[in-house]
Protein backbone atom coordinates (compact mmCIF):
# COMPACT_ATOMS: atom_id res chain seq x y z
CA UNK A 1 -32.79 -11.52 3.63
CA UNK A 2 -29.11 -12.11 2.28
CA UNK A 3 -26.50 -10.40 4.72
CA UNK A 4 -24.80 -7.41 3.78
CA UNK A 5 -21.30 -7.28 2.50
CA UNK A 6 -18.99 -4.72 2.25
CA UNK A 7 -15.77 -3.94 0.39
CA UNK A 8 -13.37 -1.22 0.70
CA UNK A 9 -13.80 -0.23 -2.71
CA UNK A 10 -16.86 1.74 -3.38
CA UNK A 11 -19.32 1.23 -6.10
CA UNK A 12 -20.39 2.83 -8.92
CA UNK A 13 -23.03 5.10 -7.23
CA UNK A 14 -21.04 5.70 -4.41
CA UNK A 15 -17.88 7.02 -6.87
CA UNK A 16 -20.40 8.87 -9.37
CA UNK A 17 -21.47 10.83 -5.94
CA UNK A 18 -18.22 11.39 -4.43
CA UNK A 19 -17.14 13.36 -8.20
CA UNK A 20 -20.55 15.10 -8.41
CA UNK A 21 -20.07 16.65 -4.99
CA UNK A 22 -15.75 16.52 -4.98
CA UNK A 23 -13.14 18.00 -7.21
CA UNK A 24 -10.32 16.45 -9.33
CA UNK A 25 -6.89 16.93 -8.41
CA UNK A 26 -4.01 16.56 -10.22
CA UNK A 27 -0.25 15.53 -9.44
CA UNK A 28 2.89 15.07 -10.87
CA UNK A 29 5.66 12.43 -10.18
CA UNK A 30 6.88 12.73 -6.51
CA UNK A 31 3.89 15.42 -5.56
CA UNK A 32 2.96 15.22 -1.71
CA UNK A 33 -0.85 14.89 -1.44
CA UNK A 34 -0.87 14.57 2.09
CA UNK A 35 2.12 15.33 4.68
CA UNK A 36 2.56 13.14 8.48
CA UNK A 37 1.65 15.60 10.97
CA UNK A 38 -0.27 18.24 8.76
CA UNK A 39 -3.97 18.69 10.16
CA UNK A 40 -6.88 17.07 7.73
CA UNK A 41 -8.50 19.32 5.06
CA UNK A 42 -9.50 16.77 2.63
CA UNK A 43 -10.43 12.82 2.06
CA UNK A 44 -8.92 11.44 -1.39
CA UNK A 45 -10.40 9.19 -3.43
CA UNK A 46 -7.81 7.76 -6.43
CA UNK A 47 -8.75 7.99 -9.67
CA UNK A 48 -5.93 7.50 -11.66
CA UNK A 49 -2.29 6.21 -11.49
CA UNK A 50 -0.68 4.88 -8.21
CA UNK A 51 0.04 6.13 -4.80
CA UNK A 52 2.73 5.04 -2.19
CA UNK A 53 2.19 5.67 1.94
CA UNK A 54 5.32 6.29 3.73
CA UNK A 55 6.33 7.27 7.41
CA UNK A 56 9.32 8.51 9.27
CA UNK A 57 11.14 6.51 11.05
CA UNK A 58 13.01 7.38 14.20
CA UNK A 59 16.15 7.67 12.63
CA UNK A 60 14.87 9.34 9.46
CA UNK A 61 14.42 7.31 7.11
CA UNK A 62 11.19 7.25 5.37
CA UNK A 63 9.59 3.81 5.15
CA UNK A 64 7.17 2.88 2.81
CA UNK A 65 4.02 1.49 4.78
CA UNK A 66 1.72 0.71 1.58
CA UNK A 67 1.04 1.20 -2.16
CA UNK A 68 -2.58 2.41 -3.19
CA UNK A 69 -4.71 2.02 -6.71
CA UNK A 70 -7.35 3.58 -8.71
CA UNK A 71 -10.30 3.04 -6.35
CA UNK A 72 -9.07 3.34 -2.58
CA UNK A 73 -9.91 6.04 -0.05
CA UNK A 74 -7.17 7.74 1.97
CA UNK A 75 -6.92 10.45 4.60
CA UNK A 76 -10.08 9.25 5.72
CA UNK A 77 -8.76 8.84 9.76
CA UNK A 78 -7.79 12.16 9.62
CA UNK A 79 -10.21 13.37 7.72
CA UNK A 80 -12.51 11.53 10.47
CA UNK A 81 -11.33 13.23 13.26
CA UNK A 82 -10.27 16.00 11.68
CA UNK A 83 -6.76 15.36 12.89
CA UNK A 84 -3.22 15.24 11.86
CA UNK A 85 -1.65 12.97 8.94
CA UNK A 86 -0.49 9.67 10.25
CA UNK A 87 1.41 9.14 7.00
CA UNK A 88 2.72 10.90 3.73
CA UNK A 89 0.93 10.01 0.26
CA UNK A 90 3.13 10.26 -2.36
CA UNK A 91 2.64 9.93 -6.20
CA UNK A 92 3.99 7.54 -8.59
CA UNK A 93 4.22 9.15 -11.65
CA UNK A 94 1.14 11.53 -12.94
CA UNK A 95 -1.91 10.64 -10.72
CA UNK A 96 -5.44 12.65 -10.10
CA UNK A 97 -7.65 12.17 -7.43
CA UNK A 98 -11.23 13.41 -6.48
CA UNK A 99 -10.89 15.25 -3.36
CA UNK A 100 -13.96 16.03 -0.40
CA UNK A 101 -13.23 18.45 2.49
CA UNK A 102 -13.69 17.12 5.62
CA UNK A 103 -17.39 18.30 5.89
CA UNK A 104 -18.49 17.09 2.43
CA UNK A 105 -16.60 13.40 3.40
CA UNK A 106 -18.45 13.15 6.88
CA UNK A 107 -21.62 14.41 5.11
CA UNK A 108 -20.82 11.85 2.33
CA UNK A 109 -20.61 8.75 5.32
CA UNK A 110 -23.65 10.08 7.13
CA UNK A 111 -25.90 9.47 3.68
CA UNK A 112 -23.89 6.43 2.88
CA UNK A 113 -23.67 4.23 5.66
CA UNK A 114 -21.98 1.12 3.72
CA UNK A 115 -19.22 2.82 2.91
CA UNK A 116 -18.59 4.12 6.99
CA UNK A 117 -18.97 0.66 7.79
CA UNK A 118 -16.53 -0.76 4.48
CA UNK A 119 -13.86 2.02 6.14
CA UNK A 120 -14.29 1.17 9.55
CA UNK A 121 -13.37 -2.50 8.70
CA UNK A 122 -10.63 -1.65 6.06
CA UNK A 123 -8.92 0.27 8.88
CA UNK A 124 -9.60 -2.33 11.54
CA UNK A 125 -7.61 -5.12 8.91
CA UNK A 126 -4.76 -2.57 8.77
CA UNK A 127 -3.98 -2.36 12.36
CA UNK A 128 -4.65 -5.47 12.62
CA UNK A 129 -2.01 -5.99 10.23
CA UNK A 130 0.21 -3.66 11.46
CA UNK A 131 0.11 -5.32 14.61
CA UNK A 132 0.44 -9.01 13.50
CA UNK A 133 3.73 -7.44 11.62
CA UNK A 134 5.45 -5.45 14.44
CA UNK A 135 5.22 -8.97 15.96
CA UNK A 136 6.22 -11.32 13.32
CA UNK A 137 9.79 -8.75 12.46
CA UNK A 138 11.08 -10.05 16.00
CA UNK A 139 11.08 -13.36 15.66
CA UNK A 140 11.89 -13.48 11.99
CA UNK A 141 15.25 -13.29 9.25
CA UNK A 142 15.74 -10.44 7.05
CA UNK A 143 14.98 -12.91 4.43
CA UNK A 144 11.40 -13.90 5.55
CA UNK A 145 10.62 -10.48 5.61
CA UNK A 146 11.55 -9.63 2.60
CA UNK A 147 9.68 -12.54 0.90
CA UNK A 148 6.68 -11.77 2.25
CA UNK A 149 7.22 -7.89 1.34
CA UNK A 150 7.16 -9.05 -2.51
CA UNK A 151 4.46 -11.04 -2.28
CA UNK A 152 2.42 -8.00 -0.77
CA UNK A 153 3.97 -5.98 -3.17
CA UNK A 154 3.48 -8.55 -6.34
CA UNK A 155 -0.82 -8.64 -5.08
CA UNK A 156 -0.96 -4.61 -4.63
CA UNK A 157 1.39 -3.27 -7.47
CA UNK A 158 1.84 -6.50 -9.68
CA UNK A 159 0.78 -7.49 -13.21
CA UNK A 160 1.37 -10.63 -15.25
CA UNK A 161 4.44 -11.26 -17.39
CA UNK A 162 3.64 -14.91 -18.81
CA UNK A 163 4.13 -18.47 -17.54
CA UNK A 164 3.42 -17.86 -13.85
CA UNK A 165 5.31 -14.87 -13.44
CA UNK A 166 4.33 -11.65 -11.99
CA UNK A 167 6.06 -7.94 -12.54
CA UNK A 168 5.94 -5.25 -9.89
CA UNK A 169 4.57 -2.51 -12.21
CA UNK A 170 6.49 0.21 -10.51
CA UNK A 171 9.86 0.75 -9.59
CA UNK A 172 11.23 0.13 -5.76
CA UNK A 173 14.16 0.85 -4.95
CA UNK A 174 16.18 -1.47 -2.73
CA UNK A 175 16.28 1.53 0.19
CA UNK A 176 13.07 1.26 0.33
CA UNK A 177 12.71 -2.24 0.52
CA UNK A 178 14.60 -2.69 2.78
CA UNK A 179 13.41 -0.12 5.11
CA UNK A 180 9.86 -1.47 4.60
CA UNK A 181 11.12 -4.88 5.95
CA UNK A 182 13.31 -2.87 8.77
CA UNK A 183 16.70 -3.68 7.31
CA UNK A 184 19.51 -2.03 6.50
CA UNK A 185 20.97 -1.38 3.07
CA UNK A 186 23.40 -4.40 3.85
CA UNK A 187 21.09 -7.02 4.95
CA UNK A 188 18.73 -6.23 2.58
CA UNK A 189 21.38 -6.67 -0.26
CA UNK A 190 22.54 -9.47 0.91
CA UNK A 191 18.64 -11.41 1.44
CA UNK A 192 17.96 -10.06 -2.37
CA UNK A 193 20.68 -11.39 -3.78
CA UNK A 194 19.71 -14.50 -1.74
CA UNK A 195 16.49 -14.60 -3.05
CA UNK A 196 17.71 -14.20 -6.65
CA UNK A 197 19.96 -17.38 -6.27
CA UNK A 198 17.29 -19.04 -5.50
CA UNK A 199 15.53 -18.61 -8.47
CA UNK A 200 12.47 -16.92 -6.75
CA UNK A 201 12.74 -13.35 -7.72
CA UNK A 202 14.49 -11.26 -10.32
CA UNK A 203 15.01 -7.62 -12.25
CA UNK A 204 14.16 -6.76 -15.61
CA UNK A 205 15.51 -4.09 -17.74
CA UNK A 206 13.96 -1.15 -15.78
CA UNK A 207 14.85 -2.50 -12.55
CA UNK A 208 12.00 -3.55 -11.73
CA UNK A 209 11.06 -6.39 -9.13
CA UNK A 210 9.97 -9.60 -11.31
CA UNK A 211 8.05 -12.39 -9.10
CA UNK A 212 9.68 -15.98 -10.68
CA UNK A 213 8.44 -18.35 -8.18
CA UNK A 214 5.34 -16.76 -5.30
CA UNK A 215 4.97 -20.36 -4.12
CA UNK A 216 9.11 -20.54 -3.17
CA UNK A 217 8.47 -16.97 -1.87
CA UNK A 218 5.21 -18.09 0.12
CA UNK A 219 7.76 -20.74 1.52
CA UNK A 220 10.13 -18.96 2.50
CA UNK A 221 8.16 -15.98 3.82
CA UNK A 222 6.89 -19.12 6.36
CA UNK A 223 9.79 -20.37 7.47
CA UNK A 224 9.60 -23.59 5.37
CA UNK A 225 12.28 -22.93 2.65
CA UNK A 226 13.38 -26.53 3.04
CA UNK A 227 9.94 -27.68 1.43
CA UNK A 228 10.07 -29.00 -1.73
């Protein structure tokens, strides 16, 4: 018997159930879905138009910890243990989502089993992730960071533009890039105009990020910007 495999986005039967026994929610530009440190009262699953997950910081500043698609979960660790909001969801423009209540999404995981186990490994990657970064930002340059921060970005928001090139389909701003890399506004600056010089990123007309060279980025996001 071939071994299982699971992916974090669910299928076709598992999305036609979550809308039979969910409801659609709509949002406008800059709506809250979900707010850090509000108890659980819902999972979301996105239907339509982009999401970004952001966090306080300890002075303030909200840093943006992810951008979500059409076809992820989210509020499901809450929703889990029915507790608190680790993060705020906020939307990118007009975006609708079919929402369960915390019953209906454990009810939903107890008759669908590879989607539990898809989550539980989804959220295992993340911390993971997490903790390979909070290790990786002490040993390495503004720049590095920020390199590797537009490649993430270019693979989860990014679309093509011709000859190699990739466009982040929604607008960052540079405060928030550089508080998702940990820098401040001037050393963030600074490592984008860097990486502009170098001929590895750029903005188009909307200010949005434009991805000129990923395998210069991958470079330098290793360490190995001499390579040629």
């Amino acid at each position: 018997m071939a071994a299982q495999t699971y992916d974090e986005r669910l299928d076709a039967a598992e999305v036609a159930e979550w809308r039979r026994i969910g409801r659609v929610r709509r949002y406008a530009d800059g709506d809250r879905l979900m707010r850090e440190g509000e108890p659980a009262t819902e999972a979301l699953l996105l239907a339509a138009g982009r999401v970004k997950v952001v966090s306080t910081a300890e002075d303030g500043r909200e840093v943006v910890l992810a951008y979500r698609r059409p076809g992820e979960v989210f509020g499901e660790i809450a929703a889990l243990d029915r507790g608190s909001h680790s993060a705020t969801v906020i939307a990118i423009g007009d975006v609708s989502a079919w929402s369960l209540t915390t019953d209906q999404f454990l009810l939903f995981l107890g008759r669908r089993p590879r989607v539990a186990i898809s989550l539980l490994m989804v959220m295992t990657r993340r911390l993971r992730q997490a903790d390979a970064q909070r290790l990786n930002y002490r040993a390495r340059s503004v720049l590095e960071r920020m390199a590797e921060r537009l490649l993430t970005l270019s693979e989860q928001c990014g679309e093509e533009v011709g000859d190699g090139r990739r466009r982040v389909a929604i607008r960052v701003t540079m405060p928030e890039l550089g508080a998702s890399v940990a820098a401040g506004r001037e050393s963030a600056v600074k490592a984008f105009a860097r990486l502009r010089e170098m001929g590895a990123v750029s903005v188009d007309a909307a200010r949005r990020f434009v991805i000129e060279d990923a395998e210069l980025l991958a470079r330098l996001a290793a360490g190995r910007a001499g390579e040629s």
